[in-house]
PDB file of N, CA and C in Angstrom:
ATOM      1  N   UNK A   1     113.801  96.453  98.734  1.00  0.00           N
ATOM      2  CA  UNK A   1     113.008  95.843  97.680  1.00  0.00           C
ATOM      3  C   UNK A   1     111.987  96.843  97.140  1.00  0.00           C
ATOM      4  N   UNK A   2     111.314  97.470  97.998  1.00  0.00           N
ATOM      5  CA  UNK A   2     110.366  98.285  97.655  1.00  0.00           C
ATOM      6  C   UNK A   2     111.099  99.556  96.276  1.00  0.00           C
ATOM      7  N   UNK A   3     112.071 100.383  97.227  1.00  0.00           N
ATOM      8  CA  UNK A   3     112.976 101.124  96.420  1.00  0.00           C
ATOM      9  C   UNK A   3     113.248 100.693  95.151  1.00  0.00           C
ATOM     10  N   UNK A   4     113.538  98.940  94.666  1.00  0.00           N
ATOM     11  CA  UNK A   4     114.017  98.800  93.545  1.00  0.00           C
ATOM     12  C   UNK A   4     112.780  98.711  92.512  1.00  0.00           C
ATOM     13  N   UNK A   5     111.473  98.155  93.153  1.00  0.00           N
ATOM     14  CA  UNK A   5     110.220  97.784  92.774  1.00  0.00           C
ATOM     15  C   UNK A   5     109.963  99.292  92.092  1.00  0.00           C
ATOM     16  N   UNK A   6     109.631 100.212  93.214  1.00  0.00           N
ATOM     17  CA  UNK A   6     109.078 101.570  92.953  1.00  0.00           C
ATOM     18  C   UNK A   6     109.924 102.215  91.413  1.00  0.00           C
ATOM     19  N   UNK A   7     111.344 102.432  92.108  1.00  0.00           N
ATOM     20  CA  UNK A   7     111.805 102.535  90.550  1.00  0.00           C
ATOM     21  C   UNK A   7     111.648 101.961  88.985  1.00  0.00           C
ATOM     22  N   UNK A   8     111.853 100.714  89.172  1.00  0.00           N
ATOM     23  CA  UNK A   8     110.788 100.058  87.640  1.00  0.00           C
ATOM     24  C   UNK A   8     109.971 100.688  87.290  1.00  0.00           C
ATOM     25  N   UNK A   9     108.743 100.319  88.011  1.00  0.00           N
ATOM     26  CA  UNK A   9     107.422 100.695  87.988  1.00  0.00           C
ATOM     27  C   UNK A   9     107.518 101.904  87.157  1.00  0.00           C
ATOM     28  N   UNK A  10     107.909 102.843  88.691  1.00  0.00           N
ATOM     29  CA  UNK A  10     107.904 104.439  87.774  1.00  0.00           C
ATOM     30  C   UNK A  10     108.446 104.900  86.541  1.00  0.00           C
ATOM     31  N   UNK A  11     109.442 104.261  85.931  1.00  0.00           N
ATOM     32  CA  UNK A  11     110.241 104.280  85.070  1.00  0.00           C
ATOM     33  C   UNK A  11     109.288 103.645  83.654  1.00  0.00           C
ATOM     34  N   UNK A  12     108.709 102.791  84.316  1.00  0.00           N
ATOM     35  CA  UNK A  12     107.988 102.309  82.867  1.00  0.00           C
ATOM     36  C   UNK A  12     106.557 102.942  82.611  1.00  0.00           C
ATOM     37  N   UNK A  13     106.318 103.624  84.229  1.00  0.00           N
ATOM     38  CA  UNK A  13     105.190 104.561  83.559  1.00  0.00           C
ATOM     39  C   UNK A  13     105.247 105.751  82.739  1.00  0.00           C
ATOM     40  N   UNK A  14     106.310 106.525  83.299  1.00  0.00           N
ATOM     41  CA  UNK A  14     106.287 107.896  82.798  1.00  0.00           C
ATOM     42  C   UNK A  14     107.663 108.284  82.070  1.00  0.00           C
ATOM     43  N   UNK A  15     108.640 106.998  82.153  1.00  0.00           N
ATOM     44  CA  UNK A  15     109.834 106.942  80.899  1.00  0.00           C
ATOM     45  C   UNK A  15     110.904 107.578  82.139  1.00  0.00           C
ATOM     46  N   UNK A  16     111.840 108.731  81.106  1.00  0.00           N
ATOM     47  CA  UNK A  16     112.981 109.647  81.600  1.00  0.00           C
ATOM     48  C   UNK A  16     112.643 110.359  81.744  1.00  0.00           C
ATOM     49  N   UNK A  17     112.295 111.049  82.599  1.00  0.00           N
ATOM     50  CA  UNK A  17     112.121 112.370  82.407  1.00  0.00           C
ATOM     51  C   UNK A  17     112.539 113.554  83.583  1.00  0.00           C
ATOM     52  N   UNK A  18     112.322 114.920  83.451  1.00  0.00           N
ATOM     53  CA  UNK A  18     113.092 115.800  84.619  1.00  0.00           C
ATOM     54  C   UNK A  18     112.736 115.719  86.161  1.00  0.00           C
ATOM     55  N   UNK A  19     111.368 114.877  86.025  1.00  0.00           N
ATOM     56  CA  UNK A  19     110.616 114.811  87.075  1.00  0.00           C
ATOM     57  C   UNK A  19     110.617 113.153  88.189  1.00  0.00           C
ATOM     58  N   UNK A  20     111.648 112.168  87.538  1.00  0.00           N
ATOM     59  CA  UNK A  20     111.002 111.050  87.751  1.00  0.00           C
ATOM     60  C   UNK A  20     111.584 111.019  88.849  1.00  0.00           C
ATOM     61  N   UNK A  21     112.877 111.372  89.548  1.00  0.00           N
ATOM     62  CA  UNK A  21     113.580 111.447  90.089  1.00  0.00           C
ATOM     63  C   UNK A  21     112.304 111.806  92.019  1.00  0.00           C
ATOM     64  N   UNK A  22     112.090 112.661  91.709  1.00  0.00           N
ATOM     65  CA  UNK A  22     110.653 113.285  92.591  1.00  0.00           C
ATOM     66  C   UNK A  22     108.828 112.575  92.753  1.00  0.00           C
ATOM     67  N   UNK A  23     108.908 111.929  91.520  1.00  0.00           N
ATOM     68  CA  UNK A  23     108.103 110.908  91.466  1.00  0.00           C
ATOM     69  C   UNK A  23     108.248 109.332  92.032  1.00  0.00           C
ATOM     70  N   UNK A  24     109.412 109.137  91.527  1.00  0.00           N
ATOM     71  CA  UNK A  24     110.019 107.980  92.515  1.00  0.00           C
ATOM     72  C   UNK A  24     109.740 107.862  94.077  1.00  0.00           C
ATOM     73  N   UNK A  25     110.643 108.828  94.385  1.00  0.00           N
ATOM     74  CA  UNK A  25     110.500 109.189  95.576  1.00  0.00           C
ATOM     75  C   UNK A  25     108.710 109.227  96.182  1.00  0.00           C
ATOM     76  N   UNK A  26     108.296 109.511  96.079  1.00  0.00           N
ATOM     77  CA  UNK A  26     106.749 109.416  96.458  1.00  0.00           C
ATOM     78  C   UNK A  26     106.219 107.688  96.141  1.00  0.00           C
ATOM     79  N   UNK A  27     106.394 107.351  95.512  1.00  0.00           N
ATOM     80  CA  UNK A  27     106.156 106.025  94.875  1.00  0.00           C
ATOM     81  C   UNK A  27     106.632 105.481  96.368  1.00  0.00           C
ATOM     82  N   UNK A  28     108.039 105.132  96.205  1.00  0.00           N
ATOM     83  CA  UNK A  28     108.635 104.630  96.786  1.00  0.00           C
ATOM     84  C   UNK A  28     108.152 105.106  98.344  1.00  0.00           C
ATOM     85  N   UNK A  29     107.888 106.199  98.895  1.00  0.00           N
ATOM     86  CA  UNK A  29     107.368 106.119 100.321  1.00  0.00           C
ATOM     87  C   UNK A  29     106.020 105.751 100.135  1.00  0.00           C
ATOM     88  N   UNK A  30     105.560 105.647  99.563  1.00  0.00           N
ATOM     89  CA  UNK A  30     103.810 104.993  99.816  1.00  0.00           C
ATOM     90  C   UNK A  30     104.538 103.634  99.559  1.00  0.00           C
ATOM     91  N   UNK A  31     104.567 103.068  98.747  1.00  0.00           N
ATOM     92  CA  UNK A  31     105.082 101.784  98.474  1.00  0.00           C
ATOM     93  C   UNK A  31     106.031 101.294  99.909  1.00  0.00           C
ATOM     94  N   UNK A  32     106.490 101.914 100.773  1.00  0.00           N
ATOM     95  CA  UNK A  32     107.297 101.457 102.098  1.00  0.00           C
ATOM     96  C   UNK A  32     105.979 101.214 103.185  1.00  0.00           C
ATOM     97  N   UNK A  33     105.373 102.124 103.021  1.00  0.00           N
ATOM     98  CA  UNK A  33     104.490 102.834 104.498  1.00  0.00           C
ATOM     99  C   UNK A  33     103.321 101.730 103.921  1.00  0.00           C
ATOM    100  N   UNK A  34     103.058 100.783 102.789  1.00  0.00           N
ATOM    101  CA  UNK A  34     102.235 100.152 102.839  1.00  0.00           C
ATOM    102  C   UNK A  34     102.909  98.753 102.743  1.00  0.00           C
ATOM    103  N   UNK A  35     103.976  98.388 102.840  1.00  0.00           N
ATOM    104  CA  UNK A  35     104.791  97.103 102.795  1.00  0.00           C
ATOM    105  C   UNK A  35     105.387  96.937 104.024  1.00  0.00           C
ATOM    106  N   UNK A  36     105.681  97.749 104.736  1.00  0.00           N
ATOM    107  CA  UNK A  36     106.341  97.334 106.132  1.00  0.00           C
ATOM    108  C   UNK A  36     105.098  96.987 107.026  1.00  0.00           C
ATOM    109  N   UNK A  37     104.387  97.718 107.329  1.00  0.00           N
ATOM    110  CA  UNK A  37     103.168  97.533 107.848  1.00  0.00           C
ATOM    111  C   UNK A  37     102.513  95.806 107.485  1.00  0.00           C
ATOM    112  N   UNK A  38     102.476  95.630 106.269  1.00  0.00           N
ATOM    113  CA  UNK A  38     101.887  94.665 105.528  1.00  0.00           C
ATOM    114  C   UNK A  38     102.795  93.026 106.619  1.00  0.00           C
ATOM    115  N   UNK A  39     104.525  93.355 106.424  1.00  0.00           N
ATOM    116  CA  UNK A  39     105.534  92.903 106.464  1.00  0.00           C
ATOM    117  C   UNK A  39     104.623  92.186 107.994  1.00  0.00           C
ATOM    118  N   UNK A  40     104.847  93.354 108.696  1.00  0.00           N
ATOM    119  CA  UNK A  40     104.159  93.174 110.453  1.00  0.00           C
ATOM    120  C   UNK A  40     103.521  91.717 110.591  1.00  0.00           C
ATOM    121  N   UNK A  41     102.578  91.988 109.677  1.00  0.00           N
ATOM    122  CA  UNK A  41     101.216  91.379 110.034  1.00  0.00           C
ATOM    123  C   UNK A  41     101.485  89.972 109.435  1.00  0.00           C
ATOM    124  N   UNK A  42     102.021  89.987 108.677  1.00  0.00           N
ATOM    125  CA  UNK A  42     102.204  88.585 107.778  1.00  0.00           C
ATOM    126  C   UNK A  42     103.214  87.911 108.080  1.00  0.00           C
ATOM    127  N   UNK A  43     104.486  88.458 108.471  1.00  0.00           N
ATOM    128  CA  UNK A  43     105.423  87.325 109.242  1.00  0.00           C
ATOM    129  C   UNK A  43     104.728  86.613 110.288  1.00  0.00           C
ATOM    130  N   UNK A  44     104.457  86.536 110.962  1.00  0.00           N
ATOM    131  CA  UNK A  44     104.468  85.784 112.309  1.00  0.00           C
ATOM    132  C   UNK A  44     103.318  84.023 111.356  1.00  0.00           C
ATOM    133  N   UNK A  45     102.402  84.523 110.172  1.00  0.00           N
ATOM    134  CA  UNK A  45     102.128  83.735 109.677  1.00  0.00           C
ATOM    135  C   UNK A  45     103.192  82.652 108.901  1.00  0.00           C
ATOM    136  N   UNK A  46     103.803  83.641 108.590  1.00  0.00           N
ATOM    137  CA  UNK A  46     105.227  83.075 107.690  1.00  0.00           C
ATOM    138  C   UNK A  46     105.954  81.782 108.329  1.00  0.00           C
ATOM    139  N   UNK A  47     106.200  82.716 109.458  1.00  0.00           N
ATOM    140  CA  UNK A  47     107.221  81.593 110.552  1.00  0.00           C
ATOM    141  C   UNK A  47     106.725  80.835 110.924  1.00  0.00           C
ATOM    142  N   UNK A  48     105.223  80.388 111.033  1.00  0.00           N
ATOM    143  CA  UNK A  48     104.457  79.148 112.013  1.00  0.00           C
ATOM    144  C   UNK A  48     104.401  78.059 110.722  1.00  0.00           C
ATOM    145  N   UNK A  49     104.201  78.788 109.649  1.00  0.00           N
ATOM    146  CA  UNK A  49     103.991  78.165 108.002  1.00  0.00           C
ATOM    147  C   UNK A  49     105.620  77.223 107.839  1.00  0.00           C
ATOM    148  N   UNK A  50     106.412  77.831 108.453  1.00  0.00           N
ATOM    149  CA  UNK A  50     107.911  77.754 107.900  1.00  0.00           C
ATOM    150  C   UNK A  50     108.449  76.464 108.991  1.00  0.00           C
ATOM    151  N   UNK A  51     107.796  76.452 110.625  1.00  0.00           N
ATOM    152  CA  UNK A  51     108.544  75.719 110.800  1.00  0.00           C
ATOM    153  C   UNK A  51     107.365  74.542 111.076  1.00  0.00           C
ATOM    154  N   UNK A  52     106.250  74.564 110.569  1.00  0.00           N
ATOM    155  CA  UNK A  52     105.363  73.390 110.112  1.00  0.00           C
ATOM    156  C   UNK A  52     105.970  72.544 109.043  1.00  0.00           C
ATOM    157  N   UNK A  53     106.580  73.098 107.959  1.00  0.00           N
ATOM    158  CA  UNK A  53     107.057  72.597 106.964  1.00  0.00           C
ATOM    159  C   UNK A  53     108.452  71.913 106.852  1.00  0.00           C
ATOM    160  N   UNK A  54     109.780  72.596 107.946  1.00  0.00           N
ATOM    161  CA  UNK A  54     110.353  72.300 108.125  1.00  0.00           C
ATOM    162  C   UNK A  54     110.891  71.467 109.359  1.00  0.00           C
ATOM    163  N   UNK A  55     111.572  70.294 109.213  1.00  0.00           N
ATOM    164  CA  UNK A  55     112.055  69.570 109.994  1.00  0.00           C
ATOM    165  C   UNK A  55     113.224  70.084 110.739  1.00  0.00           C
ATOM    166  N   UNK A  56     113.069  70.649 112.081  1.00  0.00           N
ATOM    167  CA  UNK A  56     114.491  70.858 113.027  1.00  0.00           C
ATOM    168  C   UNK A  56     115.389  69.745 113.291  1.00  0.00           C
ATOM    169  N   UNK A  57     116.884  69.906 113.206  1.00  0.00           N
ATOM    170  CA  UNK A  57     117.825  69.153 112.867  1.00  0.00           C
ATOM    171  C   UNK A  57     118.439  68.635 114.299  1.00  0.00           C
TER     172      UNK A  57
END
C-alpha cells in the first residue's frame, strides 16, 4: 500500500521526470519505516475494537 501511495504522491508532485524513479524510492522507504511501525502499535487496538463489534458465530 505504501509503495502504491508513495508513487501517486510523487508523481503528482514532481510529474515525469529522469529522476522520479529515485525519488520514489526514498518516498516510499520513509513512507514504510513510518507505517509499519505505526501498523505495530495500532493493531492490537484494531482487534479489541473488531471483536467488541463483532458477534462470534
Amino acid at each position: 500500500m505504501t509503495f502504491v501511495v508513495s508513487f501517486i504522491s510523487t508523481l503528482r508532485s514532481i510529474g515525469l521526470t529522469n529522476h522520479l524513479f529515485h525519488i520514489w524510492m526514498g518516498a516510499w522507504a520513509l513512507s514504510w519505516a513510518i507505517a509499519f511501525p505505526t501498523l505495530l502499535m495500532v493493531l492490537p487496538l484494531v482487534k479489541k475494537t473488531t471483536q467488541a463489534l463483532v458477534k462470534p458465530r
